[in-house]
Protein backbone atom coordinates (compact mmCIF):
# COMPACT_ATOMS: atom_id res chain seq x y z
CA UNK A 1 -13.35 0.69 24.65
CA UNK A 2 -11.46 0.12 21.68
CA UNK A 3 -10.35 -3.31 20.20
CA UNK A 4 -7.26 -3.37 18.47
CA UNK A 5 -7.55 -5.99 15.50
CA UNK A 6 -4.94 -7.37 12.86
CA UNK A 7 -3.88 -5.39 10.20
CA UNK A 8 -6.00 -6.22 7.06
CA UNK A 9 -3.57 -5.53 4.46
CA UNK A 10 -1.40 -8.29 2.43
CA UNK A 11 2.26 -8.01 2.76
CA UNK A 12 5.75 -10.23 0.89
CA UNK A 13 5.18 -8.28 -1.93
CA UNK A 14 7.52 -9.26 -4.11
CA UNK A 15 9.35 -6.71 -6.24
CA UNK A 16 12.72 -4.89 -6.57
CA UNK A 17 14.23 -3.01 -3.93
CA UNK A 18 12.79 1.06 -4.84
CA UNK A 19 11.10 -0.18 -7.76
CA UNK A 20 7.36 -0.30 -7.46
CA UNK A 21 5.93 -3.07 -9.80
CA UNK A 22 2.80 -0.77 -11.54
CA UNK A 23 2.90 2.99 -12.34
CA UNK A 24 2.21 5.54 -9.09
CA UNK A 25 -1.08 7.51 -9.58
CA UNK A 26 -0.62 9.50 -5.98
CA UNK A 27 2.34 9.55 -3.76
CA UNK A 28 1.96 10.60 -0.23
CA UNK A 29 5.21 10.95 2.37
CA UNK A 30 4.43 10.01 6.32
CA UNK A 31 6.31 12.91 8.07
CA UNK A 32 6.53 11.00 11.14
CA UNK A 33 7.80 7.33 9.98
CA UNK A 34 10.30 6.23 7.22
CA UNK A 35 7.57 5.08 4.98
CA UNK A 36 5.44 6.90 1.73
CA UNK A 37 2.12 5.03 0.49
CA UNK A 38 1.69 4.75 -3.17
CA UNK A 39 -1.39 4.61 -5.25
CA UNK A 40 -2.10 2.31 -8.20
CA UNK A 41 -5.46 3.04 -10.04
CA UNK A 42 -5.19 0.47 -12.76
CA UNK A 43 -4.58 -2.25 -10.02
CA UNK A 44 -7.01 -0.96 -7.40
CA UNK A 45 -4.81 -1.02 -4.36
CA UNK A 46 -2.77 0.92 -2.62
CA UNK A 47 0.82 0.12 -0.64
CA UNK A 48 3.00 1.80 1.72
CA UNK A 49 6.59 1.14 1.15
CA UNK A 50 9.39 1.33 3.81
CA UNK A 51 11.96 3.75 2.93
CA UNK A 52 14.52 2.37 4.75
CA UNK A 53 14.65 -0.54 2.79
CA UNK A 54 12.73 0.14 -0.58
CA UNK A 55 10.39 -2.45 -0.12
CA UNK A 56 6.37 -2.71 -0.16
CA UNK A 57 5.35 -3.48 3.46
CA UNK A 58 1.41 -3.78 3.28
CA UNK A 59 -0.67 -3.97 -0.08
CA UNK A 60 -4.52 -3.06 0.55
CA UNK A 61 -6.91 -4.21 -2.42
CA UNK A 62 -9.34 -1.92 -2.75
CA UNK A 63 -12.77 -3.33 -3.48
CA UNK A 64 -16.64 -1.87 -3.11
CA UNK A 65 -19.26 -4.15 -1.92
CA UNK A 66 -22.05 -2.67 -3.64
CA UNK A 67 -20.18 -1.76 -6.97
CA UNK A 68 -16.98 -3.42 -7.02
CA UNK A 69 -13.38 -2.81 -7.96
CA UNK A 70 -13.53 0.81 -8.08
């Protein structure tokens, strides 16, 4: 059985239209969907932006239990 469960990531971003607000460390396309997901090392998280409208959708912090921000 599998459980479907909310979507952890933040999202209302705020920022201008295809202008990410921090400097892109890895870029990565989805082939399927109108979106690409963007890295940011310096601010530990990474976002996926819809390309239809330029904007950042869902913002995931990323953060290590043991050691921290990594």
């Amino acid at each position: 059985m599998v459980t479907l469960v909310p979507d952890p990531g933040r999202t209302n971003v705020i920022h201008t239209a295809f202008e990410l607000p921090f400097a892109v460390q890895d870029l990565v396309f989805d082939p399927v969907r109108p979106r690409l997901y963007a890295s940011d090392a310096s601010g530990h998280r990474i976002v996926w932006v819809n390309l239809d409208t330029g904007r950042i959708e869902r913002q995931y912090d990323l953060f290590h239990p043991r050691t921290g921000w990594r």
